[in-house]
Structures are given as C-alpha cells and as structure tokens.
C-alpha atoms as a PDB file:
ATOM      1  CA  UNK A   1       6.365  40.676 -34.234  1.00  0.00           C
ATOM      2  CA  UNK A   2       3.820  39.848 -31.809  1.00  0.00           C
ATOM      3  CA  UNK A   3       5.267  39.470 -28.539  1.00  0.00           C
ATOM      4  CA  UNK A   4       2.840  38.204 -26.156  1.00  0.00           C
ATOM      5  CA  UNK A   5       0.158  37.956 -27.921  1.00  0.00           C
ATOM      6  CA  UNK A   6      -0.817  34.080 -26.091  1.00  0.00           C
ATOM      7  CA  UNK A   7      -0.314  33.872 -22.765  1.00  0.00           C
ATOM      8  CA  UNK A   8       2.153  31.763 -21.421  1.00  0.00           C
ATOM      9  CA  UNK A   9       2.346  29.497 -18.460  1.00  0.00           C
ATOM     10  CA  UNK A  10       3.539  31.871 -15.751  1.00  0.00           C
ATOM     11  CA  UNK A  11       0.817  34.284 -15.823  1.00  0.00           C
ATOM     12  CA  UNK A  12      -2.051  31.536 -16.311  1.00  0.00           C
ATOM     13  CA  UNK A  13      -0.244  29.552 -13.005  1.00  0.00           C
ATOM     14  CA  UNK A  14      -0.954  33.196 -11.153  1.00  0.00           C
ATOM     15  CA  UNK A  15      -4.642  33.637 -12.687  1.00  0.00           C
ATOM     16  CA  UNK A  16      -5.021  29.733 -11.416  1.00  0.00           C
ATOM     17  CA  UNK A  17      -3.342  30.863  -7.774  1.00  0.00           C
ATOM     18  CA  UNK A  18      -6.140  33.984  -7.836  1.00  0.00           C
ATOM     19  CA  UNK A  19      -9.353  31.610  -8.473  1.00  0.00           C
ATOM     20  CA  UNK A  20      -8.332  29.630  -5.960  1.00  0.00           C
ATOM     21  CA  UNK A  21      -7.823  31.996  -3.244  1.00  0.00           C
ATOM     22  CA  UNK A  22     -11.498  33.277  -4.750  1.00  0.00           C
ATOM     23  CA  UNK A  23     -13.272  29.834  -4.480  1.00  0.00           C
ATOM     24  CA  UNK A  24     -11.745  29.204  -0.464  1.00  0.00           C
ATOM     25  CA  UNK A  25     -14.636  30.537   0.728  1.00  0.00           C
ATOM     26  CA  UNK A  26     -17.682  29.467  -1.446  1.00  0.00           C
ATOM     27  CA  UNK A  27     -15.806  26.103  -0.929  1.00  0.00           C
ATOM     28  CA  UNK A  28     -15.535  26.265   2.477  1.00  0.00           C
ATOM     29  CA  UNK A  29     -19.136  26.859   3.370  1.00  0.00           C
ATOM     30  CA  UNK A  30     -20.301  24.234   0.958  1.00  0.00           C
ATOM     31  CA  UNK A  31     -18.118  21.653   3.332  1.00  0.00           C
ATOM     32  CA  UNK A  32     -19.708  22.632   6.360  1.00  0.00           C
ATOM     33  CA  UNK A  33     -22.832  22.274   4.910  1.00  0.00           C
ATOM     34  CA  UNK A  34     -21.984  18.986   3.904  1.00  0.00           C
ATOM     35  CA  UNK A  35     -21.058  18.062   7.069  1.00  0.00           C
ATOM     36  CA  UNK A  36     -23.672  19.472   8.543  1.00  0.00           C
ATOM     37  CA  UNK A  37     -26.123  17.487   6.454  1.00  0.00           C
ATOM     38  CA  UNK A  38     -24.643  14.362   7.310  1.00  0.00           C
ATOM     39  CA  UNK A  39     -23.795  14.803  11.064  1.00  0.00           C
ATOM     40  CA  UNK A  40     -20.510  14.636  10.627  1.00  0.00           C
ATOM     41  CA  UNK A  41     -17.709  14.950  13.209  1.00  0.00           C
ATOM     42  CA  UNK A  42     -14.073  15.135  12.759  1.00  0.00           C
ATOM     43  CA  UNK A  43     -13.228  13.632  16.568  1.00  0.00           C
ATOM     44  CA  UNK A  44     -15.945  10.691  15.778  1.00  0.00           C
ATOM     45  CA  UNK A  45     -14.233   7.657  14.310  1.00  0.00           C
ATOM     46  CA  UNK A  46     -17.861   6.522  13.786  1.00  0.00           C
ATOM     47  CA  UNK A  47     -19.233   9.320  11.987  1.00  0.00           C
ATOM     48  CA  UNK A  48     -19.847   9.483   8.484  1.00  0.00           C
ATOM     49  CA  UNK A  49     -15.913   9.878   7.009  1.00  0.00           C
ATOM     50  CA  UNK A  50     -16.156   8.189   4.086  1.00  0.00           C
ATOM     51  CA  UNK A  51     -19.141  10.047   2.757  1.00  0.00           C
ATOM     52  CA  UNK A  52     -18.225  13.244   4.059  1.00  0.00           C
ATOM     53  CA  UNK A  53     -15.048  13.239   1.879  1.00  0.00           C
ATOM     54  CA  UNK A  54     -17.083  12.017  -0.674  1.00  0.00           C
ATOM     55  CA  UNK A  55     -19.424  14.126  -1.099  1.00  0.00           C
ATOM     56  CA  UNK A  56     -16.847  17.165  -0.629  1.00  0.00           C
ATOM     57  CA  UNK A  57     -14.900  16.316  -3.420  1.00  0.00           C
ATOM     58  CA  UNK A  58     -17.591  16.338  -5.408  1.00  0.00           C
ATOM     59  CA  UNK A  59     -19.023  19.308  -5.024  1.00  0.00           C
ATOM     60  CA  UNK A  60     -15.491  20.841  -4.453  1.00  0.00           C
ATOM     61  CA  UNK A  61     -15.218  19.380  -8.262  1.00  0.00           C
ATOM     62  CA  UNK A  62     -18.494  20.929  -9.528  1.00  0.00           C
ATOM     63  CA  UNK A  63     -17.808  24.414  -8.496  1.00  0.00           C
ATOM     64  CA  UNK A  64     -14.724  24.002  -9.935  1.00  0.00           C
ATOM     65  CA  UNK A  65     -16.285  23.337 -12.905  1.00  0.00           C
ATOM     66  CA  UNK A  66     -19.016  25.706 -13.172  1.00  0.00           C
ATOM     67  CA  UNK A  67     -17.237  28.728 -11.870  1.00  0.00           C
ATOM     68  CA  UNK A  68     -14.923  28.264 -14.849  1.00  0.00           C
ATOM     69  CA  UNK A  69     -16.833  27.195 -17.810  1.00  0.00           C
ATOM     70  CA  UNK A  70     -19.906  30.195 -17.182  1.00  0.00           C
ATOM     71  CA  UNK A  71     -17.049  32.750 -16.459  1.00  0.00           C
ATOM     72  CA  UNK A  72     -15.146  31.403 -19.468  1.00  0.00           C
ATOM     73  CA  UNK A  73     -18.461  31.196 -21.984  1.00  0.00           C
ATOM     74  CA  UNK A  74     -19.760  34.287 -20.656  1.00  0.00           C
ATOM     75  CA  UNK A  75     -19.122  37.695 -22.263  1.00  0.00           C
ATOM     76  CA  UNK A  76     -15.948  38.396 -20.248  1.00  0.00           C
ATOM     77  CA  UNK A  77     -14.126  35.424 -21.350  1.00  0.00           C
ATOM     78  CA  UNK A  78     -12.275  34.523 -18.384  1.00  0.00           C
ATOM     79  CA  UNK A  79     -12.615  33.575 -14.685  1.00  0.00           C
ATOM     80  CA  UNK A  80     -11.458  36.435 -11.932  1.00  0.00           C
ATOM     81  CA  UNK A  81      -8.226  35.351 -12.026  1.00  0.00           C
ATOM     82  CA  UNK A  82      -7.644  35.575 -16.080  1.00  0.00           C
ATOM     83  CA  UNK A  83      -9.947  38.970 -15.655  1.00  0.00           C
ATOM     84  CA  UNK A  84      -7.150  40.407 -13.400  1.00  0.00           C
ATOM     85  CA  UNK A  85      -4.265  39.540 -15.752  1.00  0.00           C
ATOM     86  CA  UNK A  86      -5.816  40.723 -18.380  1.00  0.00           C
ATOM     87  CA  UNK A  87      -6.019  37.033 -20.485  1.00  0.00           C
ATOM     88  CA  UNK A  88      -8.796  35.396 -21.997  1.00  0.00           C
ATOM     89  CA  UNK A  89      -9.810  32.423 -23.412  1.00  0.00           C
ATOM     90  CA  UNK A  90     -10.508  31.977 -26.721  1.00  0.00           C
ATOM     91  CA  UNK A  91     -11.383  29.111 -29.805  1.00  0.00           C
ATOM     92  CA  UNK A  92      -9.459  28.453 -32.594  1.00  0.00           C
ATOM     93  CA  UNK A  93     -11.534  31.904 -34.379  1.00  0.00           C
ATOM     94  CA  UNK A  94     -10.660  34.096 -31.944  1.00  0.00           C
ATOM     95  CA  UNK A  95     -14.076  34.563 -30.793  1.00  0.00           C
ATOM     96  CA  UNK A  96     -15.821  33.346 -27.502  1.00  0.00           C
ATOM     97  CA  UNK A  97     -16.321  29.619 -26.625  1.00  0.00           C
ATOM     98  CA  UNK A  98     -19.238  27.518 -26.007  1.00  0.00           C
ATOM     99  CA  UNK A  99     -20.400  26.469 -22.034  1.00  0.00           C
ATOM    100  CA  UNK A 100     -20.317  22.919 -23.462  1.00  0.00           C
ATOM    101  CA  UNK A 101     -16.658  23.813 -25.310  1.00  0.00           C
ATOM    102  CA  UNK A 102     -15.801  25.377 -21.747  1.00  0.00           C
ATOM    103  CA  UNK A 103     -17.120  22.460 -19.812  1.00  0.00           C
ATOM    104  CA  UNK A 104     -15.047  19.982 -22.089  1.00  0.00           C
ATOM    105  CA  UNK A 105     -11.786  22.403 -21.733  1.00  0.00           C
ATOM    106  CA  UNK A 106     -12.672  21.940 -17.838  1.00  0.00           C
ATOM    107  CA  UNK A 107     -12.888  18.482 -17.469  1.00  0.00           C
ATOM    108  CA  UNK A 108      -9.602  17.935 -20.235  1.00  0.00           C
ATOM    109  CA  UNK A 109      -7.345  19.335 -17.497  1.00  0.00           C
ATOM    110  CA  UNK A 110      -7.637  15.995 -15.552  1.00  0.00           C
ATOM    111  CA  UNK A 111      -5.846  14.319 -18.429  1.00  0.00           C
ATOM    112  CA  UNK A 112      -3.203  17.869 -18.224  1.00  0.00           C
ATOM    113  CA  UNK A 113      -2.182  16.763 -14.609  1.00  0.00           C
ATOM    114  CA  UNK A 114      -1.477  12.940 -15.862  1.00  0.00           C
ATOM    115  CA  UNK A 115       1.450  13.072 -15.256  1.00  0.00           C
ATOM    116  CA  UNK A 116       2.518  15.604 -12.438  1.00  0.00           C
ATOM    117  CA  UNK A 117       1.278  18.233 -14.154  1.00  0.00           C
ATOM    118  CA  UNK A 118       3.391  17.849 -17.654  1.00  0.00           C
ATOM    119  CA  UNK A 119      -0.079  18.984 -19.713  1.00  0.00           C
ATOM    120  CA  UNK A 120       0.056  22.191 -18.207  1.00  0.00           C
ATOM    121  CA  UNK A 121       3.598  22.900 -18.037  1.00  0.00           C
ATOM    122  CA  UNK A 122       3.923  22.518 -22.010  1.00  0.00           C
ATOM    123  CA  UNK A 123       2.190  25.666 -22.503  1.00  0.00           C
ATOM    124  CA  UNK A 124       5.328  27.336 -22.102  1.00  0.00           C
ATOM    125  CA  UNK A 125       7.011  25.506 -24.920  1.00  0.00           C
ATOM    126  CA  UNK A 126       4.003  25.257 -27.653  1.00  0.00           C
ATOM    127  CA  UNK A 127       4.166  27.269 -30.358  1.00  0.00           C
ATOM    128  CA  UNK A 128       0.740  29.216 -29.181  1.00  0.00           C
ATOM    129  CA  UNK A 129       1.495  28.793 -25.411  1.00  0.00           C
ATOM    130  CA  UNK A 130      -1.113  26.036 -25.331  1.00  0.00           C
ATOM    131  CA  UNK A 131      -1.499  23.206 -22.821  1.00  0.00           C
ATOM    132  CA  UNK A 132      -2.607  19.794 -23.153  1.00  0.00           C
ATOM    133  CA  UNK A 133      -6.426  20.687 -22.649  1.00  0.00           C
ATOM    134  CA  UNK A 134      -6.053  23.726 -24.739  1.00  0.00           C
ATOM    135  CA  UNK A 135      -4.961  21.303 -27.290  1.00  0.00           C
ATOM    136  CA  UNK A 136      -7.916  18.877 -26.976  1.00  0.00           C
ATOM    137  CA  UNK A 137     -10.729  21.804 -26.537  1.00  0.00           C
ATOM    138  CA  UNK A 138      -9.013  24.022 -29.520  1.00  0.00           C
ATOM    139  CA  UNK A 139      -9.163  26.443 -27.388  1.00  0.00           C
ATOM    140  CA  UNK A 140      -6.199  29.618 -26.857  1.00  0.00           C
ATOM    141  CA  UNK A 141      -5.852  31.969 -24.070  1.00  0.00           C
ATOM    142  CA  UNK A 142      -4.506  35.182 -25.137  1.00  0.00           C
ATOM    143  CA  UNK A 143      -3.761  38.687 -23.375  1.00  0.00           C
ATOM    144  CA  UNK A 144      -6.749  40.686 -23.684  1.00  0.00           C
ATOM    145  CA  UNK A 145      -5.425  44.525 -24.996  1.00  0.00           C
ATOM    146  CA  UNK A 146      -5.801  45.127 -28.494  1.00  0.00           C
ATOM    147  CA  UNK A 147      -4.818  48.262 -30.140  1.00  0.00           C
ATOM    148  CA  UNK A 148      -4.628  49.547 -33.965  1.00  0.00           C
ATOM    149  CA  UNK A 149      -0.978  48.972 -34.317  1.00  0.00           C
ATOM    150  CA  UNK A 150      -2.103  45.364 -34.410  1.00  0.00           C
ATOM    151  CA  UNK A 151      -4.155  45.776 -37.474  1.00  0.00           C
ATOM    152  CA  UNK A 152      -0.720  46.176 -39.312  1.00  0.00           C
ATOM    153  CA  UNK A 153       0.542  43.646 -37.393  1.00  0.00           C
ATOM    154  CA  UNK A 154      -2.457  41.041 -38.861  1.00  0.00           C
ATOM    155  CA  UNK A 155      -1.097  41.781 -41.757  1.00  0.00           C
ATOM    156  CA  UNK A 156       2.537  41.014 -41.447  1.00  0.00           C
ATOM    157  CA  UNK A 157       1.321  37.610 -39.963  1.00  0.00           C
ATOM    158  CA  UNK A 158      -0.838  36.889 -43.566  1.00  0.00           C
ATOM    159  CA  UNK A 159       2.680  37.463 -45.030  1.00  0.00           C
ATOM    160  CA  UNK A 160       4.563  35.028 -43.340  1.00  0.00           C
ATOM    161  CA  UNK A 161       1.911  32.257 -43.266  1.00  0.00           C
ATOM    162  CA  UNK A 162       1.218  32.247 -39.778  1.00  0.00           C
ATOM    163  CA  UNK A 163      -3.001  32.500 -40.485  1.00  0.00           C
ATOM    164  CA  UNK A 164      -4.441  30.736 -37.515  1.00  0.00           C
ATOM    165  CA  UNK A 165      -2.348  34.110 -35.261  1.00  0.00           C
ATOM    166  CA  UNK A 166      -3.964  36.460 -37.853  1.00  0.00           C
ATOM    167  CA  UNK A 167      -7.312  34.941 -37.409  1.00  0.00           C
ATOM    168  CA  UNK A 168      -7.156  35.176 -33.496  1.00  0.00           C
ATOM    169  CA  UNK A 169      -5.982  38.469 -33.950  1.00  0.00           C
ATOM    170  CA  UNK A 170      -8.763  39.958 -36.217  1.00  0.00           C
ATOM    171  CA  UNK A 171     -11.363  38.543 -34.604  1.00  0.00           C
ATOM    172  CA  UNK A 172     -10.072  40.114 -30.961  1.00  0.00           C
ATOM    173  CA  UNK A 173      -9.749  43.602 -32.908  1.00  0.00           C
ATOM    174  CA  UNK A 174     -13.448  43.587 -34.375  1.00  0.00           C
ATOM    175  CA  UNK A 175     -14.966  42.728 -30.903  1.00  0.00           C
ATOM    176  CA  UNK A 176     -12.795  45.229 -29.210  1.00  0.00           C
ATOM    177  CA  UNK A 177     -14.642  47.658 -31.847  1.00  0.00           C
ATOM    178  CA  UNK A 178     -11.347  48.873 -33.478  1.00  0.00           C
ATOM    179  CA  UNK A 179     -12.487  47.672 -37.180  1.00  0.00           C
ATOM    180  CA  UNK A 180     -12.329  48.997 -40.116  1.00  0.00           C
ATOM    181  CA  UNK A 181     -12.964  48.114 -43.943  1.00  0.00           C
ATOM    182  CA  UNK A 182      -9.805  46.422 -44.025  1.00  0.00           C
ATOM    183  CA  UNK A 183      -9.645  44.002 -41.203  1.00  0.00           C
ATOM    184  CA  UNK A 184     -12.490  42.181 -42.142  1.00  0.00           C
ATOM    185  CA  UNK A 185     -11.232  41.684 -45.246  1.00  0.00           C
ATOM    186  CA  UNK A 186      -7.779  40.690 -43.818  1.00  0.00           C
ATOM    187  CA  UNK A 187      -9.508  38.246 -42.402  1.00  0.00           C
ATOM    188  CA  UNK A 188     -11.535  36.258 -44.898  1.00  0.00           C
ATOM    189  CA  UNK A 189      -7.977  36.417 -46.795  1.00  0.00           C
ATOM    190  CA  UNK A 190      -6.624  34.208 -43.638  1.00  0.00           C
ATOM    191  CA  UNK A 191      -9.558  32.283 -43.469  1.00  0.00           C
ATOM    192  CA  UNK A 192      -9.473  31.666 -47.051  1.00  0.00           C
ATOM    193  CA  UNK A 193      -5.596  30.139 -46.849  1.00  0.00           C
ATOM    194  CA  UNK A 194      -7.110  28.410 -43.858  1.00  0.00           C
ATOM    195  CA  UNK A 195      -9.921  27.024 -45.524  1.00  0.00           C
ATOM    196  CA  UNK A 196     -12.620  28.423 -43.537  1.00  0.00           C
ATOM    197  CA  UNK A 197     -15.284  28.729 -46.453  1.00  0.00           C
ATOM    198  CA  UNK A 198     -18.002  29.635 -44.243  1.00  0.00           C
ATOM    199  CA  UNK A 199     -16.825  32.677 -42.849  1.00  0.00           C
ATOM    200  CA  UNK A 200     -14.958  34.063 -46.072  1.00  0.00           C
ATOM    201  CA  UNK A 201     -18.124  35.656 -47.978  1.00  0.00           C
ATOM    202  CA  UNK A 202     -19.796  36.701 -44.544  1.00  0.00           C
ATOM    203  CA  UNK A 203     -16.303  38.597 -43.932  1.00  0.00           C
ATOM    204  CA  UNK A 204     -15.900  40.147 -47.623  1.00  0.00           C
ATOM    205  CA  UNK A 205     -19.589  41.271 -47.588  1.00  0.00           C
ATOM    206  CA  UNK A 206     -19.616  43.256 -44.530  1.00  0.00           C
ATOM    207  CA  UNK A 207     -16.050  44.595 -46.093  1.00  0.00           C
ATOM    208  CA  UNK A 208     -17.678  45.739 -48.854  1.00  0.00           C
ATOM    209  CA  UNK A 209     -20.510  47.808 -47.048  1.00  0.00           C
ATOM    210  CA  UNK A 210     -17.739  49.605 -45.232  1.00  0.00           C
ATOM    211  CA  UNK A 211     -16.243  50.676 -48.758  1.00  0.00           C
ATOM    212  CA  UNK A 212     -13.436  48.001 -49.357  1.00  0.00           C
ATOM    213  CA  UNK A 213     -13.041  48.371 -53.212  1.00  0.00           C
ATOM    214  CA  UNK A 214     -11.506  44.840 -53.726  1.00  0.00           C
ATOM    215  CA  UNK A 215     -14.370  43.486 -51.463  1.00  0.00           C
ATOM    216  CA  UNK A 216     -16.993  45.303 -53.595  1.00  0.00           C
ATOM    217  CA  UNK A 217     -15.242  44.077 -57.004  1.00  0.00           C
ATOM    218  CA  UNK A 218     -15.031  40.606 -55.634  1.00  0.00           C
ATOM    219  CA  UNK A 219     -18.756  40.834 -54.989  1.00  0.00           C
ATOM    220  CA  UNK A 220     -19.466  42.339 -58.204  1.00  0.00           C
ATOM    221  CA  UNK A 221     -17.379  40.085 -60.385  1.00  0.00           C
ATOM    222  CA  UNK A 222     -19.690  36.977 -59.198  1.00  0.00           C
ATOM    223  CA  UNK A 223     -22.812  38.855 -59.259  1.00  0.00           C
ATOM    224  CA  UNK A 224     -23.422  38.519 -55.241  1.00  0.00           C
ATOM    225  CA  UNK A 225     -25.223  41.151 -53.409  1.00  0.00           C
ATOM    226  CA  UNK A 226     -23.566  42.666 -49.989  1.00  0.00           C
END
C-alpha cells in the first residue's frame, strides 16, 4: 500500500557514504590546524602524538555531530547526503525534530555500532525501517515526495490500524502544502486511536474552518468555538 514510504538501510548507508565524502575536507583542515597548533610532526617520535590524535578525534567527533543534528533540526530535515536521496528525518508526528532530539539521535548511534554495526543494519528488518538509534530518539527517516494519491492512501492505513504510518503521513502532506479539509481531520482520527489528546481538537478545529461538516458538528455538539 505504501511502498517505500521509510527508508530503508541501503539508501541511508549511501546518504552516510555522501556526508562523508562532504566532511573530508572541513575535516581535513581542522587536523592540520590541530597539528599545527601543537607543533606536531609525523617523522618526530617526540612530538606531541598522543595529543594530536586526541584532540583530532575530538573535533573529528564534534563536526560529526553538529553537521548532522543543525542539518537534521533545520528546515530541510536532513544532512547533504539524505537531501540528495531525497529522505528525511522525522519524529514519531511526522513533523521536524528538535537540535537537542537530533543531538541525542547523534550521539545514540555509538550504542548502533555496539556490536559491528548490528544497530544500524536492523533498519532493514524493522517494521518502519528503523535502527537502533532511531529506536531510542523516536525518530523515522522517510523518503521525502509526497503527492495527493497519498491522502487516500492515509486513509486506507486508518483502516487497517496502522495509525502511527497515517500520522507520519499526514503530517508530511500538510507541510508539503497538499492539505485539504479532510486530512487534518484524518489525522486527529489517528491521533485519537493513538491517544494523542493534545493534537486532536487543534486538528478538528482547523478542519472545521476549511468546511469539514463532521469537524464543524463535532465542534458544535460540545459547544467549542473553531
């Protein structure tokens, strides 16, 4: 029904390939500088070794780190790598994470290598293609096109119980600016088998100024304003 929709392990393993080949050179200028700083000299046995790889893995760690969770919290949703594959990244609403939520998912990947690598490799067996820190961070990465066939397709997912996909999928359409009356209303429906109270009156309000009759009688029948 909705092929693709997550993105699976292959194409985020070529994204990952991408921002790595993108980071060489940031990286490698950051070394020298290091080295630089501390007088260091690869044909000196004397020279400052220890502190030198030190100090570059550290760094070589924060970049890391803050390349991916600003690119991931910012309004693109995804490093260069995931931009060029067409994926983003997404929480467990569909909508854009937190730098905090980012910097957690960052840092979570350490525990995705223990061991050789297993915590990423089960994203291609999870039933929403996610891996190990995906799992901790509640976060999803997802391919990026959304069209209005998908609207019906929201709906098909309500049927068969599969909210948390519906959700995801809502959300995506409204900030791709494909909504309509109904899809917010599809969605507090999920969210309401979900038990996302929060979000279901906000949802069914703004349904109702776009015309939704059962949103408006909803409203109505308790008396609430929209």
């Amino acid at each position: 029904m909705l092929k693709n929709f997550y993105s699976g392990f292959w194409k985020r393993l070529i994204a990952s390939i991408i921002d790595t080949i993108v980071l060489i050179i940031p990286g490698n200028l950051l070394r020298d500088m290091i080295g630089s700083f501390l007088s260091y000299d690869p044909l000196d046995p004397e020279s400052n070794i220890y502190s030198y790889v030190f100090l570059s893995q550290l760094v070589g760690i924060c970049l890391i780190w803050l390349y991916d969770s600003i690119l991931e919290s910012s309004k693109w949703q995804a490093t260069l790598g995931k931009i060029a594959l067409g994926i983003v990244v997404t929480d467990e609403n569909g909508s854009r994470i937190t730098w905090s939520r980012a910097t957690g998912r960052y840092f979570c990947k350490i525990l995705s290598a223990i061991p050789i690598g297993l915590g990423f490799l089960i994203a291609g067996f999870t039933k929403r293609k996610q891996a190990f820190h995906d799992i901790v961070a509640r976060t999803y990465v997802i391919n990026k096109q959304i069209d209005q066939n998908h609207i019906q397709i929201s709906v098909e997912l309500i049927k068969d119980g599969d909210y948390k996909t519906a959700v995801i999928l809502l959300t995506r359409i409204i900030e791709s600016d494909l909504q309509n009356k109904n899809v917010y209303y599809y969605r507090a429906i999920a969210n309401s088998k979900l038990g996302n109270k929060q979000i279901i009156l906000k949802d069914i309000k703004i349904a109702a100024r776009y015309g939704h009759e059962k949103a408006i009688q909803f409203l109505q029948n308790r008396k609430l304003k929209y």
